[in-house]
PDB file of N, CA and C in Angstrom:
ATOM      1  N   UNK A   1     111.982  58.356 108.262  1.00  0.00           N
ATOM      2  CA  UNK A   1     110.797  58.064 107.491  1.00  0.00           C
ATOM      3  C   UNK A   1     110.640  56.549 107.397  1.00  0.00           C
ATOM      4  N   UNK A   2     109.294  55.910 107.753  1.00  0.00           N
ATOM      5  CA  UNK A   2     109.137  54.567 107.725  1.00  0.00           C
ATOM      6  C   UNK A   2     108.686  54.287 106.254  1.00  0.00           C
ATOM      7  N   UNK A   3     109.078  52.696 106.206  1.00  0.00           N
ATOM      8  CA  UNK A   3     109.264  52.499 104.560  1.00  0.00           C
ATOM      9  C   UNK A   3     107.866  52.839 103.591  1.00  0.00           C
ATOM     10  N   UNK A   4     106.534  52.361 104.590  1.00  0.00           N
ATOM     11  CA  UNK A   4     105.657  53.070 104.151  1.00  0.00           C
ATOM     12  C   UNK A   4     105.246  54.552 104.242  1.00  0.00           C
ATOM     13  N   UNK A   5     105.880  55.224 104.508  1.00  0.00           N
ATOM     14  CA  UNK A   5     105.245  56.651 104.233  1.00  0.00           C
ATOM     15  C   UNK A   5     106.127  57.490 102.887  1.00  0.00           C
ATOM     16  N   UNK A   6     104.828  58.074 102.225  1.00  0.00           N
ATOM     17  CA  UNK A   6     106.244  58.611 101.431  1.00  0.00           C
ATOM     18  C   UNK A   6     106.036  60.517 101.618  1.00  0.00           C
ATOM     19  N   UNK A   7     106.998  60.270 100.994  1.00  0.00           N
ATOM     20  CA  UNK A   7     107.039  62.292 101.018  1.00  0.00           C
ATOM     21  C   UNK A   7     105.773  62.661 100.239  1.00  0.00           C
ATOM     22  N   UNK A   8     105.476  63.700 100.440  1.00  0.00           N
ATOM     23  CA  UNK A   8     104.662  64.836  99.351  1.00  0.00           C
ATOM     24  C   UNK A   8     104.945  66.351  99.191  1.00  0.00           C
ATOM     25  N   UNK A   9     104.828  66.234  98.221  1.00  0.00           N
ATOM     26  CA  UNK A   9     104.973  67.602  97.499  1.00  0.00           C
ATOM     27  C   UNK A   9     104.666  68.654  98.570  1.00  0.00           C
ATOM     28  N   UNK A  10     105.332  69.928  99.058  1.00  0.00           N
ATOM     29  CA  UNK A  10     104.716  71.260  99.374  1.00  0.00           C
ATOM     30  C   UNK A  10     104.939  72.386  98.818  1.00  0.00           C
ATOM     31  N   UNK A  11     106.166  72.236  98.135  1.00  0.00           N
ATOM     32  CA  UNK A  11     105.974  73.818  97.580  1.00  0.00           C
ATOM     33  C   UNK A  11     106.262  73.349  96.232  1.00  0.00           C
ATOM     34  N   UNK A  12     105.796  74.209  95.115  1.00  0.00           N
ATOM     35  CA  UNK A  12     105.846  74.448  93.876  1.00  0.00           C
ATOM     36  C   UNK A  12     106.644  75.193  93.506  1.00  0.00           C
ATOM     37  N   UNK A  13     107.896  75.430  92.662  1.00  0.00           N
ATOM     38  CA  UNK A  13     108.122  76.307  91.416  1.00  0.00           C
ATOM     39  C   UNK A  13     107.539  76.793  90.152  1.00  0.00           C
ATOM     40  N   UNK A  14     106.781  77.712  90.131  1.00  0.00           N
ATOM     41  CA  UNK A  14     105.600  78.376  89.146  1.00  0.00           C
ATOM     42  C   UNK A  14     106.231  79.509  88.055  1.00  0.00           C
ATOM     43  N   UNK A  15     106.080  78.911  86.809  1.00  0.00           N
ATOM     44  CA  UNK A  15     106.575  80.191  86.187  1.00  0.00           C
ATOM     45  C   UNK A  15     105.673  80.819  85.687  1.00  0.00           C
ATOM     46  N   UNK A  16     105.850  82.649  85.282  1.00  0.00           N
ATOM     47  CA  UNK A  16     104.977  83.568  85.523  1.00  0.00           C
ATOM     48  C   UNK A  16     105.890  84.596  84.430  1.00  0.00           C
ATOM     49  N   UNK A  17     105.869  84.301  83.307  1.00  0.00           N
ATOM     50  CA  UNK A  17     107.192  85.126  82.357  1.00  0.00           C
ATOM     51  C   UNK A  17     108.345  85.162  82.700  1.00  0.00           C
ATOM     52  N   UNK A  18     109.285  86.017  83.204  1.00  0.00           N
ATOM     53  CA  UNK A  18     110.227  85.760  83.570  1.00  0.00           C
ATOM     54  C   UNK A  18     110.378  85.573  84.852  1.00  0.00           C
ATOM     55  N   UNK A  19     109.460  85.740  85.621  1.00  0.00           N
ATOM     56  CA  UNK A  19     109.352  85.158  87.122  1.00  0.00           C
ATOM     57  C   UNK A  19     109.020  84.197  87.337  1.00  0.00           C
ATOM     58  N   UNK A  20     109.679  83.702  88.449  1.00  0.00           N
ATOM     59  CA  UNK A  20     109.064  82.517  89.859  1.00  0.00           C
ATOM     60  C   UNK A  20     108.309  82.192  90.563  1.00  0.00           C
ATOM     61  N   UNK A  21     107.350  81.896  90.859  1.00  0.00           N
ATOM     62  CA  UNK A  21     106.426  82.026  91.870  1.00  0.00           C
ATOM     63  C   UNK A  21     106.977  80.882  92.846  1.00  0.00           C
ATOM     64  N   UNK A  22     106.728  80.570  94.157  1.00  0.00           N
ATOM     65  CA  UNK A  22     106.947  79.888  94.860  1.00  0.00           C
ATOM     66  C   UNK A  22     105.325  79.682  95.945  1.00  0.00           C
ATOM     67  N   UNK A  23     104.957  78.618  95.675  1.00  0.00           N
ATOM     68  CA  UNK A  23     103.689  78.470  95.651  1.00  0.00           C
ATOM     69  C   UNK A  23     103.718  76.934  96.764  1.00  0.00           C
ATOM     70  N   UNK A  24     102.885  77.392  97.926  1.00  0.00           N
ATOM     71  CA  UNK A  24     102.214  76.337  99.270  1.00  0.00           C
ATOM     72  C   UNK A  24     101.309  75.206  98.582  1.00  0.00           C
ATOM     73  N   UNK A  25     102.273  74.009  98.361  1.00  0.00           N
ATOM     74  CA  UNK A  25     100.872  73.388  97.754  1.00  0.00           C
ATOM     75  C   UNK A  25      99.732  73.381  98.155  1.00  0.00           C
ATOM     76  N   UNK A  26      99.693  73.435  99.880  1.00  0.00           N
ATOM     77  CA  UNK A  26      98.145  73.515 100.640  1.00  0.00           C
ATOM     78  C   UNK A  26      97.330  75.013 100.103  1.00  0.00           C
ATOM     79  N   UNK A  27      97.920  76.284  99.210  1.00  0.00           N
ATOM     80  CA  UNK A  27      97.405  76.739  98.499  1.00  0.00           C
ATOM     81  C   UNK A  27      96.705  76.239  97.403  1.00  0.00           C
ATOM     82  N   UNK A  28      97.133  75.530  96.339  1.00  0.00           N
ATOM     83  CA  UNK A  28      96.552  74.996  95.264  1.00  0.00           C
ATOM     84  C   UNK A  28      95.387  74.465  95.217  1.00  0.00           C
ATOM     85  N   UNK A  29      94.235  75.121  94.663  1.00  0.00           N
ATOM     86  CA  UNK A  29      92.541  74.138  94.712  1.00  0.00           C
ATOM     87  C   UNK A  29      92.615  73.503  93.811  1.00  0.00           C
ATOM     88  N   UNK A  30      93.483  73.125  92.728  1.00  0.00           N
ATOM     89  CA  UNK A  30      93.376  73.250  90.910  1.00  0.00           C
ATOM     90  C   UNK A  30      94.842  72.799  90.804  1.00  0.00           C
ATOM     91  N   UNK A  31      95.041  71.651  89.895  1.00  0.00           N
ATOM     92  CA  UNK A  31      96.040  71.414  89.054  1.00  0.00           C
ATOM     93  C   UNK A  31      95.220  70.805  87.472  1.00  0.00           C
ATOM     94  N   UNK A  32      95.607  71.641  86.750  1.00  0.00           N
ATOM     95  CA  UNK A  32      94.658  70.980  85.266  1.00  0.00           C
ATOM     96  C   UNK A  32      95.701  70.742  84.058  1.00  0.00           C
ATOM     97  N   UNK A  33      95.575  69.818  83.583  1.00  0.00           N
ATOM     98  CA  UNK A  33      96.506  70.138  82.095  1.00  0.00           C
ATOM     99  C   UNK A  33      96.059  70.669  81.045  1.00  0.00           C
ATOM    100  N   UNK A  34      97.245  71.525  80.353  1.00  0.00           N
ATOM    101  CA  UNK A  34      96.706  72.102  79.399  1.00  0.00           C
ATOM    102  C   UNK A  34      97.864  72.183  78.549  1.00  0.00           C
ATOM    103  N   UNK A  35      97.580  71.839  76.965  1.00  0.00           N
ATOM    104  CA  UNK A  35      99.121  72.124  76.126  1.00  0.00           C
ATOM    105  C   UNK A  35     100.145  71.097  76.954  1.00  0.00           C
ATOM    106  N   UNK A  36     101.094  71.548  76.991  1.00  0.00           N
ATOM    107  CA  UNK A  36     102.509  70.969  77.759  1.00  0.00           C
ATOM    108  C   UNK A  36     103.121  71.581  78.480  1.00  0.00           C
ATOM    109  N   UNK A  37     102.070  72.348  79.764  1.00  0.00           N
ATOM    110  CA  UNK A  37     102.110  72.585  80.786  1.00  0.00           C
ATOM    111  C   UNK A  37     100.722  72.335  82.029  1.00  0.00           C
ATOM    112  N   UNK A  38     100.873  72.190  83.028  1.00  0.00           N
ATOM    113  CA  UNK A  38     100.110  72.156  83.727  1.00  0.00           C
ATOM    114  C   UNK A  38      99.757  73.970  84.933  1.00  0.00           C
ATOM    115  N   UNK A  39      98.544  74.270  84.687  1.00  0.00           N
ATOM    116  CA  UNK A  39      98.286  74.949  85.449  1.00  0.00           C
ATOM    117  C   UNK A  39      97.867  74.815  87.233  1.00  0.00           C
ATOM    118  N   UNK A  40      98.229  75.823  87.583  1.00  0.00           N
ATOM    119  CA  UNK A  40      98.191  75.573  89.174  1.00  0.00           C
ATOM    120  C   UNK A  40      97.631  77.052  89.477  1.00  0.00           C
ATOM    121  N   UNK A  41      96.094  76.636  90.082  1.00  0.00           N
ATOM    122  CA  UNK A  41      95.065  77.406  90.314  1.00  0.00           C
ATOM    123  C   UNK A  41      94.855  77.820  91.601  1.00  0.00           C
ATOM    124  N   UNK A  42      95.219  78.857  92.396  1.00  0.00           N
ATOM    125  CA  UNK A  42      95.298  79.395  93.514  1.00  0.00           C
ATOM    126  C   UNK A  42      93.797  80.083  93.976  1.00  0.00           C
ATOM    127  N   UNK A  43      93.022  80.732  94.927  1.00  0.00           N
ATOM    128  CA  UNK A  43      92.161  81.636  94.784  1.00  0.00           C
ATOM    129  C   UNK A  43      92.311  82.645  94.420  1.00  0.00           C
ATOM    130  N   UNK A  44      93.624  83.271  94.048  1.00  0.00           N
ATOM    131  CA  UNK A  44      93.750  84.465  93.478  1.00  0.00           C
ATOM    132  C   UNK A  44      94.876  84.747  92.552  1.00  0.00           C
ATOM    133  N   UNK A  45      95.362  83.005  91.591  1.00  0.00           N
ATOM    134  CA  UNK A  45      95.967  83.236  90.693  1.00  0.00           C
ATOM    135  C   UNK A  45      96.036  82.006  89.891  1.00  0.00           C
ATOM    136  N   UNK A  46      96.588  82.120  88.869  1.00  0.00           N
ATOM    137  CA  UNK A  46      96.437  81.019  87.778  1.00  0.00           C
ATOM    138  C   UNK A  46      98.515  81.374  87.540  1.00  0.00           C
ATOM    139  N   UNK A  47      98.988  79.732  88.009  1.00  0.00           N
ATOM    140  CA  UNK A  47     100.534  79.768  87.047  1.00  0.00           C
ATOM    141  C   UNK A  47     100.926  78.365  86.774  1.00  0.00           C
ATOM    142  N   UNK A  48     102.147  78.358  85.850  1.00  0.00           N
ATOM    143  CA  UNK A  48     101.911  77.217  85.380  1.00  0.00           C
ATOM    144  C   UNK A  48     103.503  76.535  85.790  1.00  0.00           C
ATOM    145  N   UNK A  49     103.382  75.333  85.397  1.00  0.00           N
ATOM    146  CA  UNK A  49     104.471  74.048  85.894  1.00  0.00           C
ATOM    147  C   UNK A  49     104.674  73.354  84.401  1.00  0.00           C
ATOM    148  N   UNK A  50     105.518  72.678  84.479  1.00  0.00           N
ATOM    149  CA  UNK A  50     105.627  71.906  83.423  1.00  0.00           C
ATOM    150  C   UNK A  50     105.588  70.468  84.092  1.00  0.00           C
ATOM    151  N   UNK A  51     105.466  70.327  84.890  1.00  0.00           N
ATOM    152  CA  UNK A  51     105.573  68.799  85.593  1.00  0.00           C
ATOM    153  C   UNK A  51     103.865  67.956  85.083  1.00  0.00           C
ATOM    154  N   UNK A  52     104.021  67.001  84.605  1.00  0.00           N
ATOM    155  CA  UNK A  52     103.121  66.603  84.098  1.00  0.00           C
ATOM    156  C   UNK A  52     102.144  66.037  85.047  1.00  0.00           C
ATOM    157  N   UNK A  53     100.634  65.895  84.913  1.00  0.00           N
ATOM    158  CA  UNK A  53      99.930  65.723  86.275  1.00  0.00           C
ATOM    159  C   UNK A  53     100.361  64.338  86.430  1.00  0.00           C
ATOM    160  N   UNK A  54     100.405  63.453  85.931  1.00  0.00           N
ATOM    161  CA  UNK A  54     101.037  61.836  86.148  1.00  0.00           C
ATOM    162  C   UNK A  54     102.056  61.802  87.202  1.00  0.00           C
ATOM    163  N   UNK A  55     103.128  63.253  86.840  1.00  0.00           N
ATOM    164  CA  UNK A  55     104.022  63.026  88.620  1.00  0.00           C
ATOM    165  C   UNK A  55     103.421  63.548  89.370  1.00  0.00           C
ATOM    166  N   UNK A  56     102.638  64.734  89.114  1.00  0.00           N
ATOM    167  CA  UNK A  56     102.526  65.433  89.992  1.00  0.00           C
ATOM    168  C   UNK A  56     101.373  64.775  91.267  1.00  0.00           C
ATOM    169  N   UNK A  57     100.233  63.980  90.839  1.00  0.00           N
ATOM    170  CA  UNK A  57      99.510  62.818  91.582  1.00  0.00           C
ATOM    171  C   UNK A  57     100.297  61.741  92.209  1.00  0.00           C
ATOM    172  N   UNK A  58     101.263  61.501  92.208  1.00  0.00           N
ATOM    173  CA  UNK A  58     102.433  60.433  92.868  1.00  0.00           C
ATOM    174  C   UNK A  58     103.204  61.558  94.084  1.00  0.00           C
ATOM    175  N   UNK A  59     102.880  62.773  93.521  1.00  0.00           N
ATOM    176  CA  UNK A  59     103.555  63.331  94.789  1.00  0.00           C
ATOM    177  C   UNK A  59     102.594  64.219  95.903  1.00  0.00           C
ATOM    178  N   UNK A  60     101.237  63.946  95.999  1.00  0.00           N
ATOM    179  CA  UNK A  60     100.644  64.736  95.977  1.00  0.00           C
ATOM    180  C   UNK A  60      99.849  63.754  97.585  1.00  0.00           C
ATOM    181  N   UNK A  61      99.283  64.182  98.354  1.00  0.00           N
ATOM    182  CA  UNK A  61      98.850  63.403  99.634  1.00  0.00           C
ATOM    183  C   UNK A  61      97.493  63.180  99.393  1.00  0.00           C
ATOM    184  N   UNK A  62      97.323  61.998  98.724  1.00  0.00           N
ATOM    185  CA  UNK A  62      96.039  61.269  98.109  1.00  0.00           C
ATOM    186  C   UNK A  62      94.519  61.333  98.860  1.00  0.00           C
ATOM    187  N   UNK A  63      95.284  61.937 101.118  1.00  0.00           N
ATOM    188  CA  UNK A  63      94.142  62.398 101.417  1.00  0.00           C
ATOM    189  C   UNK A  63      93.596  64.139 101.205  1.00  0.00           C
ATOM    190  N   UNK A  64      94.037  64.405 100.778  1.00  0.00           N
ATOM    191  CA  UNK A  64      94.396  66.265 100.052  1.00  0.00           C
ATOM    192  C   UNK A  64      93.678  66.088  98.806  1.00  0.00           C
ATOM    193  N   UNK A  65      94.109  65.373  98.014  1.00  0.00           N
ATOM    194  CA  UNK A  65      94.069  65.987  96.729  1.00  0.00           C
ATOM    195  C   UNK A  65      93.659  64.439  96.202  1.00  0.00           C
ATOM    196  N   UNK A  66      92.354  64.922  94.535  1.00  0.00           N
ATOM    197  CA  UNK A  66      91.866  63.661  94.550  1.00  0.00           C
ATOM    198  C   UNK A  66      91.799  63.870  92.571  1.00  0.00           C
ATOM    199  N   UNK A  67      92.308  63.327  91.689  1.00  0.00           N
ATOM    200  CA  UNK A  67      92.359  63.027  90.653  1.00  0.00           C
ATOM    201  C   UNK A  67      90.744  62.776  89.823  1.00  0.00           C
ATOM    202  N   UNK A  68      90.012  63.739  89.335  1.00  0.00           N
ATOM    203  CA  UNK A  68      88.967  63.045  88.883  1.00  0.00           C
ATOM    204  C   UNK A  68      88.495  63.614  87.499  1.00  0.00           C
ATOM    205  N   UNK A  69      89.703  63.651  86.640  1.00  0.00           N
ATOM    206  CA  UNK A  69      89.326  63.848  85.281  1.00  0.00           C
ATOM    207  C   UNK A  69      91.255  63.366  85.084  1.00  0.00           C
ATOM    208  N   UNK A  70      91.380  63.084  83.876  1.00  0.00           N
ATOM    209  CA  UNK A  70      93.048  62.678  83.406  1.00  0.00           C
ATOM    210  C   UNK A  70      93.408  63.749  83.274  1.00  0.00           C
ATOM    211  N   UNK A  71      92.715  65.028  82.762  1.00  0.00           N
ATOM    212  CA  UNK A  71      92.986  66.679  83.081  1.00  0.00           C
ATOM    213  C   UNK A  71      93.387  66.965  84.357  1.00  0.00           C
ATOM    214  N   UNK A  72      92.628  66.823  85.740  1.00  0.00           N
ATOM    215  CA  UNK A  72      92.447  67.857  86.632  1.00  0.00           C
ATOM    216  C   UNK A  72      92.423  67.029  87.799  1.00  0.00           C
ATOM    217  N   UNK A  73      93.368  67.654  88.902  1.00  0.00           N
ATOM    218  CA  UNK A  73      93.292  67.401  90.363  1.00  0.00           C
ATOM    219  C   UNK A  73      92.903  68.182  91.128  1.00  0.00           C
ATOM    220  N   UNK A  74      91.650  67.916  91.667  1.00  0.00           N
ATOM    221  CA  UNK A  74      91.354  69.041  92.834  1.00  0.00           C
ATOM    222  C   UNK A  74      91.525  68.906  94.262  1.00  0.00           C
ATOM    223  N   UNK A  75      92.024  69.775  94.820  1.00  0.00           N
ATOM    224  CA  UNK A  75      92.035  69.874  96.963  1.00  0.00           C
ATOM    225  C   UNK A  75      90.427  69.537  97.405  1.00  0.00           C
ATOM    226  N   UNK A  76      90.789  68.464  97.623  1.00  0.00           N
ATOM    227  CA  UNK A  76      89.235  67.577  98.486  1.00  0.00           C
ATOM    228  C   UNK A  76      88.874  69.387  99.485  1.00  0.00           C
ATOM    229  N   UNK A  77      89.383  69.822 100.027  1.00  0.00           N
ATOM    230  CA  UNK A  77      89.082  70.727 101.101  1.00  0.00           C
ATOM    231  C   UNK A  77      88.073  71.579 100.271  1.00  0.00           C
ATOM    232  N   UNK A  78      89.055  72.203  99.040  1.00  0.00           N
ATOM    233  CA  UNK A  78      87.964  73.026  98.368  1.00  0.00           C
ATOM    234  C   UNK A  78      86.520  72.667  97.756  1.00  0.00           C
ATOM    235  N   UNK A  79      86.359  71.668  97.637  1.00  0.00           N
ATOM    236  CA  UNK A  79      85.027  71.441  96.743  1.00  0.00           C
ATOM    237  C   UNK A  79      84.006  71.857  98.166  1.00  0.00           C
ATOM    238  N   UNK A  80      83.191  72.917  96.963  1.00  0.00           N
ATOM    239  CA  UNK A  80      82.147  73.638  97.695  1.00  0.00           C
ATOM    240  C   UNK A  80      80.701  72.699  97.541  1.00  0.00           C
ATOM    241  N   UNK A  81      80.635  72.278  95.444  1.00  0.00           N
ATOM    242  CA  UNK A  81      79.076  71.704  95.360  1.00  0.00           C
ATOM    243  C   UNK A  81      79.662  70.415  94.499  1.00  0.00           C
ATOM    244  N   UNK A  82      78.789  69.420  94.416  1.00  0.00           N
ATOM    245  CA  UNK A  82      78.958  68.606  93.663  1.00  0.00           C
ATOM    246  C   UNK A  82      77.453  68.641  92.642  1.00  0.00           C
ATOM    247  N   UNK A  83      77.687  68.801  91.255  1.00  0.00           N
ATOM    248  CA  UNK A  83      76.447  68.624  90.854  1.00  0.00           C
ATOM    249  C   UNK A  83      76.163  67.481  89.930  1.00  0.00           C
ATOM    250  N   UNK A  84      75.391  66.871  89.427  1.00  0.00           N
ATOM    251  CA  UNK A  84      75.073  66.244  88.878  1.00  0.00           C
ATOM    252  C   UNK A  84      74.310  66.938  87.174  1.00  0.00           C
ATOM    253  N   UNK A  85      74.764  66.302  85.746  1.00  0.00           N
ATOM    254  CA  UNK A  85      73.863  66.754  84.508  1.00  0.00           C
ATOM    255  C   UNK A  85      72.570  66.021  84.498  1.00  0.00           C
ATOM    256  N   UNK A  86      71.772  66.307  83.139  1.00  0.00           N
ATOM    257  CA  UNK A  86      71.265  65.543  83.518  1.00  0.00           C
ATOM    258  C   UNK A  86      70.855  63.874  82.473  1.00  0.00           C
ATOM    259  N   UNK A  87      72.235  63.848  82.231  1.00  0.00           N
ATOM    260  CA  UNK A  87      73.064  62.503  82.027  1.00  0.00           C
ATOM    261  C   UNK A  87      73.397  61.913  82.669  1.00  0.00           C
ATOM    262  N   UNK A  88      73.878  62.735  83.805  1.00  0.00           N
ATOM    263  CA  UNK A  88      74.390  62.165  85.137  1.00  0.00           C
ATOM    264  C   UNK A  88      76.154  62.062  85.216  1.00  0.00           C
ATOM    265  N   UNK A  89      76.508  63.236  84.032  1.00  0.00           N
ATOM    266  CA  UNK A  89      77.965  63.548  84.253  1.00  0.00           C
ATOM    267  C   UNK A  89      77.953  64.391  85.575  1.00  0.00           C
ATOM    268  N   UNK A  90      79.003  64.511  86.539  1.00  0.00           N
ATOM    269  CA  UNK A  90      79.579  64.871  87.624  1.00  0.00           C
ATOM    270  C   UNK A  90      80.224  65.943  87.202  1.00  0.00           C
ATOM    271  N   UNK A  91      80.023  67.765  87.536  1.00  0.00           N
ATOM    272  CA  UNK A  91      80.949  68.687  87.927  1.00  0.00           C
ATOM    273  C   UNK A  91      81.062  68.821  89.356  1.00  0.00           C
ATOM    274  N   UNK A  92      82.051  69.697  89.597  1.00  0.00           N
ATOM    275  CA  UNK A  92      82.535  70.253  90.523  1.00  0.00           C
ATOM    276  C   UNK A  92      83.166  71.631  90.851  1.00  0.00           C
ATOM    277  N   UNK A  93      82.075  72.263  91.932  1.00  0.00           N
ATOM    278  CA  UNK A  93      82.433  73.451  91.963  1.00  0.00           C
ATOM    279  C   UNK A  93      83.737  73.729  93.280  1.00  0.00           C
ATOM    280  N   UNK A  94      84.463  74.902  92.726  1.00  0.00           N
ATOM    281  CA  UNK A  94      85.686  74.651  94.248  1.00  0.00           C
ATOM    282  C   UNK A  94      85.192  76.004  94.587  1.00  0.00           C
ATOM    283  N   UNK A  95      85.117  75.889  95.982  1.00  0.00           N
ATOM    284  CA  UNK A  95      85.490  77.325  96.840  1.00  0.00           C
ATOM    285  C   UNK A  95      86.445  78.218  96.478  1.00  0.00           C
ATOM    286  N   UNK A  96      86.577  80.033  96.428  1.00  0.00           N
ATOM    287  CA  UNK A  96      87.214  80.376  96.660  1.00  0.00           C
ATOM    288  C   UNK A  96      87.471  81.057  94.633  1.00  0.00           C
ATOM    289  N   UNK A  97      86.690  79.906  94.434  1.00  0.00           N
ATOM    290  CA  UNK A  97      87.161  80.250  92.491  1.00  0.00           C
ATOM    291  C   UNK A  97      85.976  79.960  91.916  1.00  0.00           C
ATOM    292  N   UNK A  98      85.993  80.431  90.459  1.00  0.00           N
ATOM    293  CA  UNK A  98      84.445  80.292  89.532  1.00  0.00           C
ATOM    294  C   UNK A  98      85.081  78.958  89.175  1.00  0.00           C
ATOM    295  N   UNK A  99      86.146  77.977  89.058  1.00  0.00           N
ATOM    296  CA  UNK A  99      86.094  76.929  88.636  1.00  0.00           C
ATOM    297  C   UNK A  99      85.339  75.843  88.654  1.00  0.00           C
ATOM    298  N   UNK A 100      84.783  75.847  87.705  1.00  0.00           N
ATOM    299  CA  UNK A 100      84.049  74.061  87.507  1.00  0.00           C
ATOM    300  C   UNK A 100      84.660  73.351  86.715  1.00  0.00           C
ATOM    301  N   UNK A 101      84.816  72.250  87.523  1.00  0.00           N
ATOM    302  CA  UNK A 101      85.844  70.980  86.933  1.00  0.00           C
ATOM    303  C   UNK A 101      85.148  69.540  86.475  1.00  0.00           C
ATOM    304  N   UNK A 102      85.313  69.384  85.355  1.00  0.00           N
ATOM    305  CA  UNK A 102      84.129  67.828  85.249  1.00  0.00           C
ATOM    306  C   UNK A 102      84.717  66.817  85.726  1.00  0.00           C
ATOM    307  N   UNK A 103      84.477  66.053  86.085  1.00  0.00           N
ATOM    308  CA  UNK A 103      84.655  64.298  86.844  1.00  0.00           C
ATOM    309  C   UNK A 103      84.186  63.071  85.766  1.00  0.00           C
ATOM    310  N   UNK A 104      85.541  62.618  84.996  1.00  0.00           N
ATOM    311  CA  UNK A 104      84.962  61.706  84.695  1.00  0.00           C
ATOM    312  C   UNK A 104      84.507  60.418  84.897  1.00  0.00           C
ATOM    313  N   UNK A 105      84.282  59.768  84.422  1.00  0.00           N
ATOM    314  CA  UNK A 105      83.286  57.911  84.757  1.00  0.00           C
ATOM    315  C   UNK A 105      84.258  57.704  85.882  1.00  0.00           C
ATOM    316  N   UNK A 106      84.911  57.449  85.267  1.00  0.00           N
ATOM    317  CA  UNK A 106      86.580  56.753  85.492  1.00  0.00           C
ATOM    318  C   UNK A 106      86.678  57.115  87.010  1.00  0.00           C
ATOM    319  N   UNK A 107      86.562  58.014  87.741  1.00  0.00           N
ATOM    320  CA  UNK A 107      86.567  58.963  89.159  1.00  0.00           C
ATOM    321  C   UNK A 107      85.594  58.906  89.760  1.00  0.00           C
ATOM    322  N   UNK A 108      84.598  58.846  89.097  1.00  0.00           N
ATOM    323  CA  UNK A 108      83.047  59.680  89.475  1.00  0.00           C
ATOM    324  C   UNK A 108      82.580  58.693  91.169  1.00  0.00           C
ATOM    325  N   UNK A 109      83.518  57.424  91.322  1.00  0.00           N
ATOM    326  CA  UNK A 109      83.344  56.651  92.685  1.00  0.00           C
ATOM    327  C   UNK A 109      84.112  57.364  93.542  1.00  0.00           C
ATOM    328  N   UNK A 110      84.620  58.416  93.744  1.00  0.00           N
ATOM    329  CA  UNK A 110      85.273  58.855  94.941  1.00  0.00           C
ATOM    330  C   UNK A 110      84.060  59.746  95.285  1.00  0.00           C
ATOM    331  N   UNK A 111      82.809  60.203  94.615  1.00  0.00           N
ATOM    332  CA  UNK A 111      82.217  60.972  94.847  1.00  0.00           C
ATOM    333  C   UNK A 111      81.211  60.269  95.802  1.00  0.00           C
ATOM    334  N   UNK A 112      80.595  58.597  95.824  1.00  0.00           N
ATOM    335  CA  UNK A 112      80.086  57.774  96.246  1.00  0.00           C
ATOM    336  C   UNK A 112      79.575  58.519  97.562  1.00  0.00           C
ATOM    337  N   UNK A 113      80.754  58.283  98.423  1.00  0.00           N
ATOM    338  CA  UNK A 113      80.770  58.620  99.997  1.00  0.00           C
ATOM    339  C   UNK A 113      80.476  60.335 100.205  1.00  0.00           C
ATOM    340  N   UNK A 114      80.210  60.606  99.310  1.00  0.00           N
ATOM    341  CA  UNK A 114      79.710  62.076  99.950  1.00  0.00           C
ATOM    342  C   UNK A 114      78.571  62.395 100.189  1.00  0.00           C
TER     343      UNK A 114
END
């Protein structure tokens, strides 16, 4: 590994009551915080992590996955719509799920280039 590249995250440990999940990060459309755990949003499941999104964005391949609320990271792949209020707050709809995710100020320039 050259000094600039770094690792990223691929698989998850998900707990699910007394189970494990073992989860493809290239699955994940959705990482959101909630309480003092973070959820990890699949197309056909919701489980949760305790890893706080602060690491979990340091481990995460910044061209994949794009930070745009202090809540919520979404998979660039999935976003289906981008909409606009009419304030001109930024949601985001993902493929695959009813999730809409808001974008705040703070983010709302990664949306620029689309």
């Amino acid at each position: 590994m050259l000094p600039t590249e770094r690792k990223t995250l691929r698989w998850l440990n998900c707990g699910q009551g007394t189970e494990i999940d073992v989860i493809a990060v290239s699955e994940v459309l959705l990482f959101q915080s909630r309480d003092k755990y973070t959820t990890v949003v699949t197309a056909d499941k919701e489980r949760y992590v305790r890893t706080p999104l602060k690491s979990l964005v340091n481990e995460l391949d910044p061209n994949e996955f794009w930070q745009v609320h202090r809540s919520a990271i979404i998979r660039v792949a999935a976003i289906e719509r981008v909409t606009r209020d009419e304030i001109g707050r930024l949601q985001v709809k993902l493929r695959g799920s009813n999730e809409r995710v808001s974008v705040s100020a703070a983010f709302a320039g990664l949306f620029r280039q689309m």
